[in-house]
PDB file of N, CA and C in Angstrom:
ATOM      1  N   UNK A   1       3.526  13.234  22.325  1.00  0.00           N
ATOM      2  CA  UNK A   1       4.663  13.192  23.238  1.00  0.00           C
ATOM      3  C   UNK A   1       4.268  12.419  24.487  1.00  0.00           C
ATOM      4  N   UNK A   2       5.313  11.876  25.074  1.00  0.00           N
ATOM      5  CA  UNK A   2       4.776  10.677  26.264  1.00  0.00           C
ATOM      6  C   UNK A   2       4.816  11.933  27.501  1.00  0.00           C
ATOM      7  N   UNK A   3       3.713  11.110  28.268  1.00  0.00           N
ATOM      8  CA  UNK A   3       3.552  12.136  29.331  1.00  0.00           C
ATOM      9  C   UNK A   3       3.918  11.292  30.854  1.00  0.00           C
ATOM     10  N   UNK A   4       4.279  10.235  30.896  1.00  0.00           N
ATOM     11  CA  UNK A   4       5.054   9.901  31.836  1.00  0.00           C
ATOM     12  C   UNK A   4       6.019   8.893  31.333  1.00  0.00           C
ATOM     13  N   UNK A   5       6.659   8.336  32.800  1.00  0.00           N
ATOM     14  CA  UNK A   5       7.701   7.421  32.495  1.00  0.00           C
ATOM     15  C   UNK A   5       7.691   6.346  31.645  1.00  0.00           C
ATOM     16  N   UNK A   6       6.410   6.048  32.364  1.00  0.00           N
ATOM     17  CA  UNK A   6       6.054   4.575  31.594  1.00  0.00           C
ATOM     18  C   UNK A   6       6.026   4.109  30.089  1.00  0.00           C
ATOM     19  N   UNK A   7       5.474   5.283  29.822  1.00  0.00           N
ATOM     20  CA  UNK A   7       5.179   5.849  28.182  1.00  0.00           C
ATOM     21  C   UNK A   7       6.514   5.873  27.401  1.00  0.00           C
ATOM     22  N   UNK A   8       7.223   6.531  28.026  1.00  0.00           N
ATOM     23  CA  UNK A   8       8.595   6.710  27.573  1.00  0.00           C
ATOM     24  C   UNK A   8       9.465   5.554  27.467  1.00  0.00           C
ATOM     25  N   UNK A   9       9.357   4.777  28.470  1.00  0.00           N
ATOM     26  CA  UNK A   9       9.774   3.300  28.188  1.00  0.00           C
ATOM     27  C   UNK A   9       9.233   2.965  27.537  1.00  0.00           C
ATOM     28  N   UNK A  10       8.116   2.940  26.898  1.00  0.00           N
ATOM     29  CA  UNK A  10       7.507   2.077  26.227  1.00  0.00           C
ATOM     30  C   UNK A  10       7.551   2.590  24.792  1.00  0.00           C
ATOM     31  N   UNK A  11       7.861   3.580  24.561  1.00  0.00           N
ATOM     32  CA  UNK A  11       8.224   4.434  23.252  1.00  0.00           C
ATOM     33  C   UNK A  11       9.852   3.656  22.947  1.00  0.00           C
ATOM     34  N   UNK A  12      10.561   4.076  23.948  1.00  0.00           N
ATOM     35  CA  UNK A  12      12.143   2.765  23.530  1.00  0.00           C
ATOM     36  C   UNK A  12      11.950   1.772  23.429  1.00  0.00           C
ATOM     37  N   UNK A  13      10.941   0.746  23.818  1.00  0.00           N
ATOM     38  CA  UNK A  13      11.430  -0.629  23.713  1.00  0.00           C
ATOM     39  C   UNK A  13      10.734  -0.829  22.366  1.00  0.00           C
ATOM     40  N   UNK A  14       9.755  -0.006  22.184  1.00  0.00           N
ATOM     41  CA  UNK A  14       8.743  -0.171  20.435  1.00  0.00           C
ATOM     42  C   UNK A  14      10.338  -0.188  19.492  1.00  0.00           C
ATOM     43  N   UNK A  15      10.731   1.062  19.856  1.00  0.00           N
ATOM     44  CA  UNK A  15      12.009   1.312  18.746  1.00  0.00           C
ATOM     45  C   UNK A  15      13.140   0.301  18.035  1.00  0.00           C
ATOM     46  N   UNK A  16      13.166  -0.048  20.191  1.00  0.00           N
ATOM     47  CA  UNK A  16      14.275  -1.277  19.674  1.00  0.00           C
ATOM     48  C   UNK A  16      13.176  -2.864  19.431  1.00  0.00           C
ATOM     49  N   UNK A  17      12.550  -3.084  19.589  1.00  0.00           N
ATOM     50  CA  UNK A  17      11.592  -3.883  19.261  1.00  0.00           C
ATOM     51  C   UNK A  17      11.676  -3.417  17.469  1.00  0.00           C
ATOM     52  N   UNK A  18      11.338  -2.520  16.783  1.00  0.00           N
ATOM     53  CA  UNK A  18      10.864  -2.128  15.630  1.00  0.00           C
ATOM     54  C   UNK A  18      12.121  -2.744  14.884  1.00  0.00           C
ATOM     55  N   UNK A  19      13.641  -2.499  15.313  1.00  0.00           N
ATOM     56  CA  UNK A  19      14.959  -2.447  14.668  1.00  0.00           C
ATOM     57  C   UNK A  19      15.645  -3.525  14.530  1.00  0.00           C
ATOM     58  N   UNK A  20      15.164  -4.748  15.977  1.00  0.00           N
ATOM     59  CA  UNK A  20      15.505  -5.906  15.830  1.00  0.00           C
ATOM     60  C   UNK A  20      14.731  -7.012  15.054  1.00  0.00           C
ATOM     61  N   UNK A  21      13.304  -6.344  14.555  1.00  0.00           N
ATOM     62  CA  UNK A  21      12.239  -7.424  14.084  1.00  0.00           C
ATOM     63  C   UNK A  21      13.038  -7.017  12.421  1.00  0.00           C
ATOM     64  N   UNK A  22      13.494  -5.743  11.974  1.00  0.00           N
ATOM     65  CA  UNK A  22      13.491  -4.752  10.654  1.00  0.00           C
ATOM     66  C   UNK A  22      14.876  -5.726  10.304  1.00  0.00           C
ATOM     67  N   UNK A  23      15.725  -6.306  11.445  1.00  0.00           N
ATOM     68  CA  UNK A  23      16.931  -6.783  11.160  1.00  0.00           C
ATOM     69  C   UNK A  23      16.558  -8.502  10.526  1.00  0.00           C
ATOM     70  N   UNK A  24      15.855  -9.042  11.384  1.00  0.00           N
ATOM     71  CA  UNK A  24      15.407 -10.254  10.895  1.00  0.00           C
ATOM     72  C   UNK A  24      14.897 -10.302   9.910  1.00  0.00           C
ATOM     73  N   UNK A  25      13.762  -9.515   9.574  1.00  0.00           N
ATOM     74  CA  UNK A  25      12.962  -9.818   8.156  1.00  0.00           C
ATOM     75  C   UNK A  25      13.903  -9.542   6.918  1.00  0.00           C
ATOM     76  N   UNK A  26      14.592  -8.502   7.185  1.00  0.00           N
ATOM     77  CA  UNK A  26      15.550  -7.735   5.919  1.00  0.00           C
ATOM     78  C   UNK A  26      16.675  -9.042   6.006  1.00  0.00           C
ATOM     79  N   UNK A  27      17.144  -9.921   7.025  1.00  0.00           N
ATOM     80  CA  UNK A  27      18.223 -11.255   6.527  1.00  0.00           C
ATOM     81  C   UNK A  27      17.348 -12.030   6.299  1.00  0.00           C
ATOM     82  N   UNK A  28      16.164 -12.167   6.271  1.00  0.00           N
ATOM     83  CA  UNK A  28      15.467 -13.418   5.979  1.00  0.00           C
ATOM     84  C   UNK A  28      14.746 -12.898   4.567  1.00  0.00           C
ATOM     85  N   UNK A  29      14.877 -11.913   3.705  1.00  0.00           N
ATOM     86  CA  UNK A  29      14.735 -11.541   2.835  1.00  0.00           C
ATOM     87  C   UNK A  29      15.748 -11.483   1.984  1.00  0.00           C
ATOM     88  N   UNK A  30      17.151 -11.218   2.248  1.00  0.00           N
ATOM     89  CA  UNK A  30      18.197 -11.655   1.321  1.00  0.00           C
ATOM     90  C   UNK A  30      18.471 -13.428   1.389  1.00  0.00           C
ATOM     91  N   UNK A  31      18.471 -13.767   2.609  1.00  0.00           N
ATOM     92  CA  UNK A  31      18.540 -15.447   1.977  1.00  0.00           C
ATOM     93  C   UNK A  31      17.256 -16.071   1.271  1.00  0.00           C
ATOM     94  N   UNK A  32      16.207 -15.667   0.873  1.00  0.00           N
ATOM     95  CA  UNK A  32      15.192 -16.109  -0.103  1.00  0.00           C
ATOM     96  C   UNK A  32      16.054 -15.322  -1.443  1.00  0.00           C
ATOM     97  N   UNK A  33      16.035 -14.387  -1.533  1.00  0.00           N
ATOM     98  CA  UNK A  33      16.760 -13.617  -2.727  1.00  0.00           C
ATOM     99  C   UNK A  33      18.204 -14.271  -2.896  1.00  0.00           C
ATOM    100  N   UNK A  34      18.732 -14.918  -2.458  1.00  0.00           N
ATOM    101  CA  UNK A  34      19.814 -15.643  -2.561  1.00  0.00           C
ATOM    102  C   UNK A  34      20.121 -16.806  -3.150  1.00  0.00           C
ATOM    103  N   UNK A  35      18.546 -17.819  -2.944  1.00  0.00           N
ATOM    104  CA  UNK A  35      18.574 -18.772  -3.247  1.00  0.00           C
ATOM    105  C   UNK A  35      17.711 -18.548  -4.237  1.00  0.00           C
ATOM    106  N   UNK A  36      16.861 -17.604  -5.016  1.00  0.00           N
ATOM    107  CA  UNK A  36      15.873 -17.452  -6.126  1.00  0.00           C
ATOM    108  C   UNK A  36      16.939 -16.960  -6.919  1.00  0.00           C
ATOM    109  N   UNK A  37      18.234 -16.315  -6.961  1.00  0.00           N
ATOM    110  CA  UNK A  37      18.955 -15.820  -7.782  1.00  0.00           C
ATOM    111  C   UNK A  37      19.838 -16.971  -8.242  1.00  0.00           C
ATOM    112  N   UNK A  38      20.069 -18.223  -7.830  1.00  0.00           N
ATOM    113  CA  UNK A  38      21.245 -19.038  -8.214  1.00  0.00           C
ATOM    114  C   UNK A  38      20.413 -19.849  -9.147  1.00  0.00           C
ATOM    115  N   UNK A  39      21.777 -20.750  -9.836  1.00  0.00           N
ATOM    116  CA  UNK A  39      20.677 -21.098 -10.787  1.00  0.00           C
ATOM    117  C   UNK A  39      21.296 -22.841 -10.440  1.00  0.00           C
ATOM    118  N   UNK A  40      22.211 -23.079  -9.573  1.00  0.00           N
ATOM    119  CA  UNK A  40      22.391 -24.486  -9.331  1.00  0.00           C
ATOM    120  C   UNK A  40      21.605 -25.553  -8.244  1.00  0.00           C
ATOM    121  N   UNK A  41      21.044 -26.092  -8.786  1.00  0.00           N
ATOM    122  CA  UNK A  41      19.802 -26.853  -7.635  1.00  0.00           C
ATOM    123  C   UNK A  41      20.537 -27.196  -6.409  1.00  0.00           C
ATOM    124  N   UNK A  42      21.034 -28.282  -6.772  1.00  0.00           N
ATOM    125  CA  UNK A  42      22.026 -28.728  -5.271  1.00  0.00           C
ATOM    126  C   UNK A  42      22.567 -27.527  -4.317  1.00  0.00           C
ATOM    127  N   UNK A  43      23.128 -26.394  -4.295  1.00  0.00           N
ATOM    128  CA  UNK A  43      22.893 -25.342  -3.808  1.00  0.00           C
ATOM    129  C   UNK A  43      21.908 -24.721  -3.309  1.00  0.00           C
ATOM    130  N   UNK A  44      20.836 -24.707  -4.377  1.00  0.00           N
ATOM    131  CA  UNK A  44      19.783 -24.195  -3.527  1.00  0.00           C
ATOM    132  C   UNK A  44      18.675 -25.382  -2.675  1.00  0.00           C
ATOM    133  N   UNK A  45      18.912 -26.722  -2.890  1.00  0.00           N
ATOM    134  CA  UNK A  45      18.289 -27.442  -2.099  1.00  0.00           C
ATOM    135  C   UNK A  45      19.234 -27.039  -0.871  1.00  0.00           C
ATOM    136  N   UNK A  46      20.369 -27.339  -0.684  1.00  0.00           N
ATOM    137  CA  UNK A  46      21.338 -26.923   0.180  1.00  0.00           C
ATOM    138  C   UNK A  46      20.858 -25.972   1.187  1.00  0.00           C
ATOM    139  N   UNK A  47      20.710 -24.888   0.576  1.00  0.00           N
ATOM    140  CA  UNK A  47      20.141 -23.768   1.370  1.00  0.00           C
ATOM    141  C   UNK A  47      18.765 -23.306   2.058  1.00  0.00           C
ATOM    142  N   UNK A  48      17.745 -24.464   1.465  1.00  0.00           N
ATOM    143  CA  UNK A  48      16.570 -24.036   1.780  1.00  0.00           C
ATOM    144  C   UNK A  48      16.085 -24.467   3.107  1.00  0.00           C
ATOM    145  N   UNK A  49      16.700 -25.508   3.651  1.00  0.00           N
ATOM    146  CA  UNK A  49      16.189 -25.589   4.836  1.00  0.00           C
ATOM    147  C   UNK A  49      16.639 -24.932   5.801  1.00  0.00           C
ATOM    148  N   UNK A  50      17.065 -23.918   5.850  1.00  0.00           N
ATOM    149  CA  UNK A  50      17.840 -22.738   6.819  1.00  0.00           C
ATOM    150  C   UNK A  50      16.855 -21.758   6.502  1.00  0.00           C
ATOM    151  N   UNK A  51      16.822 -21.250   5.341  1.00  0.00           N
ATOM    152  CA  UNK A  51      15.869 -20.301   4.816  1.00  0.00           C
ATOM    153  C   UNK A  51      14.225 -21.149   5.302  1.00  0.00           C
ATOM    154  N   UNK A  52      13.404 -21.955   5.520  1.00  0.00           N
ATOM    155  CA  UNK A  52      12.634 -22.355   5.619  1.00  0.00           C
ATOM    156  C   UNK A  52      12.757 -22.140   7.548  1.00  0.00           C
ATOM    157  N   UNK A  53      13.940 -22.722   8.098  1.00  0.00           N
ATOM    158  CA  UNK A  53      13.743 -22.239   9.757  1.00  0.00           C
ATOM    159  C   UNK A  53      13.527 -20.490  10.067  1.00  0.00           C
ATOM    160  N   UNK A  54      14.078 -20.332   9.280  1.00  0.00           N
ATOM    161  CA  UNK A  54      13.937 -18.819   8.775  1.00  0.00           C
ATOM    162  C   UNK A  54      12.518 -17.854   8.822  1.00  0.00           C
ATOM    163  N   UNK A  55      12.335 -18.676   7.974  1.00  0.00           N
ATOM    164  CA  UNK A  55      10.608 -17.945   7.749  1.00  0.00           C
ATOM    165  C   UNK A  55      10.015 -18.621   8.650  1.00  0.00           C
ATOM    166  N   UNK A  56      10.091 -19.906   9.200  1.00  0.00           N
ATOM    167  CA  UNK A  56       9.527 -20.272   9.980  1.00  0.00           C
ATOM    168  C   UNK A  56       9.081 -19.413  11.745  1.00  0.00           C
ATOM    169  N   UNK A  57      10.539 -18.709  11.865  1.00  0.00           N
ATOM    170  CA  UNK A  57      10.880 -17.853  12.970  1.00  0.00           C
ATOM    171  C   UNK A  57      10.250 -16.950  13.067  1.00  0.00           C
ATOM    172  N   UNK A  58       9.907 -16.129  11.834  1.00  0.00           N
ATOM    173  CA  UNK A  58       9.382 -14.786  11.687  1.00  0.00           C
ATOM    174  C   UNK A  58       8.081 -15.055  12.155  1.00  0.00           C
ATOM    175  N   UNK A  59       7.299 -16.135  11.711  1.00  0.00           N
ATOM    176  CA  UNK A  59       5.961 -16.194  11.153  1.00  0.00           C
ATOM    177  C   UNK A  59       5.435 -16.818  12.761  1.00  0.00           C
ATOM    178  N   UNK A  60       6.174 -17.349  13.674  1.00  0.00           N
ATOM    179  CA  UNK A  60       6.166 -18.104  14.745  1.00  0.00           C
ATOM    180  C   UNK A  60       6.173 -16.587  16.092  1.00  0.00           C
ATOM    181  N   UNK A  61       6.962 -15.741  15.895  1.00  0.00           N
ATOM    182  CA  UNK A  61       7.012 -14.668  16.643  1.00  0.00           C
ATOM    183  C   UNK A  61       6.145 -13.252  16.288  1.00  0.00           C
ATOM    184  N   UNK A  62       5.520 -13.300  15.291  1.00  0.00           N
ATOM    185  CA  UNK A  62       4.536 -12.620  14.676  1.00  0.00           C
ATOM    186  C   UNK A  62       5.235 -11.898  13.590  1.00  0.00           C
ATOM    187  N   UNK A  63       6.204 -11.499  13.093  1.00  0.00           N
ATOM    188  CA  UNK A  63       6.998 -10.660  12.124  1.00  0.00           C
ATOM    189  C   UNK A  63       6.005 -10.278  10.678  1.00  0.00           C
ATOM    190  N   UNK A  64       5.763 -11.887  10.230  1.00  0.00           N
ATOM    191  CA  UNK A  64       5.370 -11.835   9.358  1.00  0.00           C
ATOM    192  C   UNK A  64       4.219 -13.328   9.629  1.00  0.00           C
ATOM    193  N   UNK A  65       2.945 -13.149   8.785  1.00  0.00           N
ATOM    194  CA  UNK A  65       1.854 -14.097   8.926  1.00  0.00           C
ATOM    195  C   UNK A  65       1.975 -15.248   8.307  1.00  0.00           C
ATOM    196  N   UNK A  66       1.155 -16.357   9.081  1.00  0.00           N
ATOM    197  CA  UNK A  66       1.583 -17.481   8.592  1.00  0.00           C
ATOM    198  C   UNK A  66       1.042 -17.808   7.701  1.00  0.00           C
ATOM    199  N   UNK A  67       0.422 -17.706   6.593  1.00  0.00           N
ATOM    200  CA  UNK A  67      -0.364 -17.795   5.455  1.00  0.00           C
ATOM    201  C   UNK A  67       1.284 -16.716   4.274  1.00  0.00           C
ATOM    202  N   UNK A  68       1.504 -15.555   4.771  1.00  0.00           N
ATOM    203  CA  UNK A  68       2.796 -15.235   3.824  1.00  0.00           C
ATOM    204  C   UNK A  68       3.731 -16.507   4.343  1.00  0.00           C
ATOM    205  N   UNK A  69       4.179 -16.437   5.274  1.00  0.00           N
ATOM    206  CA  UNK A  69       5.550 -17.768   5.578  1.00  0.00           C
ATOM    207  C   UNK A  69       5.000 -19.164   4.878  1.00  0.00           C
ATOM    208  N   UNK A  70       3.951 -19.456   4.453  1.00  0.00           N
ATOM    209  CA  UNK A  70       3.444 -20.702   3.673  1.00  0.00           C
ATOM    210  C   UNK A  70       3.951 -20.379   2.270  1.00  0.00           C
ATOM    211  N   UNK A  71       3.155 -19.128   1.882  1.00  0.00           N
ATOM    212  CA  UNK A  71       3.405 -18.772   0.576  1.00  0.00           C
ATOM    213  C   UNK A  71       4.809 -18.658   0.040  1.00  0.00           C
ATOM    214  N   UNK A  72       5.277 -18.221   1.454  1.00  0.00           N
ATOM    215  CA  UNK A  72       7.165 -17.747   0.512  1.00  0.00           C
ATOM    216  C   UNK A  72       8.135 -19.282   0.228  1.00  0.00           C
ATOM    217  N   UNK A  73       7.385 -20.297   1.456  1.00  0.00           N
ATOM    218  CA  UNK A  73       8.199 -21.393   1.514  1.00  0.00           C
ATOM    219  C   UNK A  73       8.261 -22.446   0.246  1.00  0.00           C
ATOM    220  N   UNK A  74       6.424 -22.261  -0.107  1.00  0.00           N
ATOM    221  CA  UNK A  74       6.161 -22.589  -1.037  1.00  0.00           C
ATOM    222  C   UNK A  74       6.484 -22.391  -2.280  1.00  0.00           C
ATOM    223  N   UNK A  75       6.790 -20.838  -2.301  1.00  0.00           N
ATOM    224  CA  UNK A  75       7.604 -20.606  -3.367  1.00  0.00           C
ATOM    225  C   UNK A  75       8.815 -20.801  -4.006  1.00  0.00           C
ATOM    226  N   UNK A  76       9.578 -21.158  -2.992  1.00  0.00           N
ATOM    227  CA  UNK A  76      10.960 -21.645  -2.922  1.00  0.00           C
ATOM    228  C   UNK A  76      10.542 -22.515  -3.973  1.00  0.00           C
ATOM    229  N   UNK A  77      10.030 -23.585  -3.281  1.00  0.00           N
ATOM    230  CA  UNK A  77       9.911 -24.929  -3.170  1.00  0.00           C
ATOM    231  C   UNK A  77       9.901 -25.002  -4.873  1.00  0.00           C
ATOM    232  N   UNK A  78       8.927 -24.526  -5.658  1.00  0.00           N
ATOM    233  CA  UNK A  78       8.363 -24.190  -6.832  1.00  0.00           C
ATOM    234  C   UNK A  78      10.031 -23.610  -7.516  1.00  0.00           C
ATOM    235  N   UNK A  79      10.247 -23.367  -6.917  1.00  0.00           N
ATOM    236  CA  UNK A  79      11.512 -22.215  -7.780  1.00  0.00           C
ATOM    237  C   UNK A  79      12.642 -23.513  -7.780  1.00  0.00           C
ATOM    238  N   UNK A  80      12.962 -24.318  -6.940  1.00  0.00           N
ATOM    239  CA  UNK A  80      14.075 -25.014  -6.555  1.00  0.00           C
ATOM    240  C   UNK A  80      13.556 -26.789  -7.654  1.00  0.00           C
ATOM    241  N   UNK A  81      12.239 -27.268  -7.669  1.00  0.00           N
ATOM    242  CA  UNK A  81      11.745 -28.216  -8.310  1.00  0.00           C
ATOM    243  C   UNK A  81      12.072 -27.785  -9.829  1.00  0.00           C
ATOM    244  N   UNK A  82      12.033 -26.290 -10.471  1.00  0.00           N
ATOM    245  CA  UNK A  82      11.983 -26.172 -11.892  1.00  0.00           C
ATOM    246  C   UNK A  82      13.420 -25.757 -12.073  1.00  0.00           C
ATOM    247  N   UNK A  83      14.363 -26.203 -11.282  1.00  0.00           N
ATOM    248  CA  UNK A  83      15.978 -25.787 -11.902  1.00  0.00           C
ATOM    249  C   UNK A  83      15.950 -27.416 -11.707  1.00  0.00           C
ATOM    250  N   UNK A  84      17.019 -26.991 -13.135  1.00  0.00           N
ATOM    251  CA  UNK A  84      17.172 -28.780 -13.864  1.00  0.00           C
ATOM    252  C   UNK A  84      19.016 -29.633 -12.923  1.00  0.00           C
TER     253      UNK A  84
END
């Protein structure tokens, strides 16, 4: 339990800190799942460079590491080259 003020502020801003990072990763996790689920290229070339500023954001503000934001982009990339 926080034993002064300070603490206590700092216990809310973790929270809302925790809820706004939980909001980004979870939309930047359905638009990868968005574009791995379609099966029309031009669409998903379409979409990937949004999804790529995307991960880029996370991985730039600490959310997620930049070695995963390589890997996921990369993966796209791989997923979007083998639809015909």
């Amino acid at each position: 339990m926080a034993n002064n003020a300070s603490a206590e502020k700092c216990i809310r801003q973790s929270e809302r800190h925790r809820l706004h990072n939980k909001y980004y990763a979870k939309t930047t996790r359905n638009a990868i799942r968005a574009i791995r689920n379609t099966t029309d290229k031009k669409a998903a070339e379409a979409g990937a460079p949004k999804v790529y500023a995307m991960i880029d954001k996370l991985a730039k503000v600490g959310i997620i590491h930049k070695n995963k934001a390589a890997n996921l982009k990369s993966g796209i990339a791989l997923y979007i080259n083998k639809l015909a």
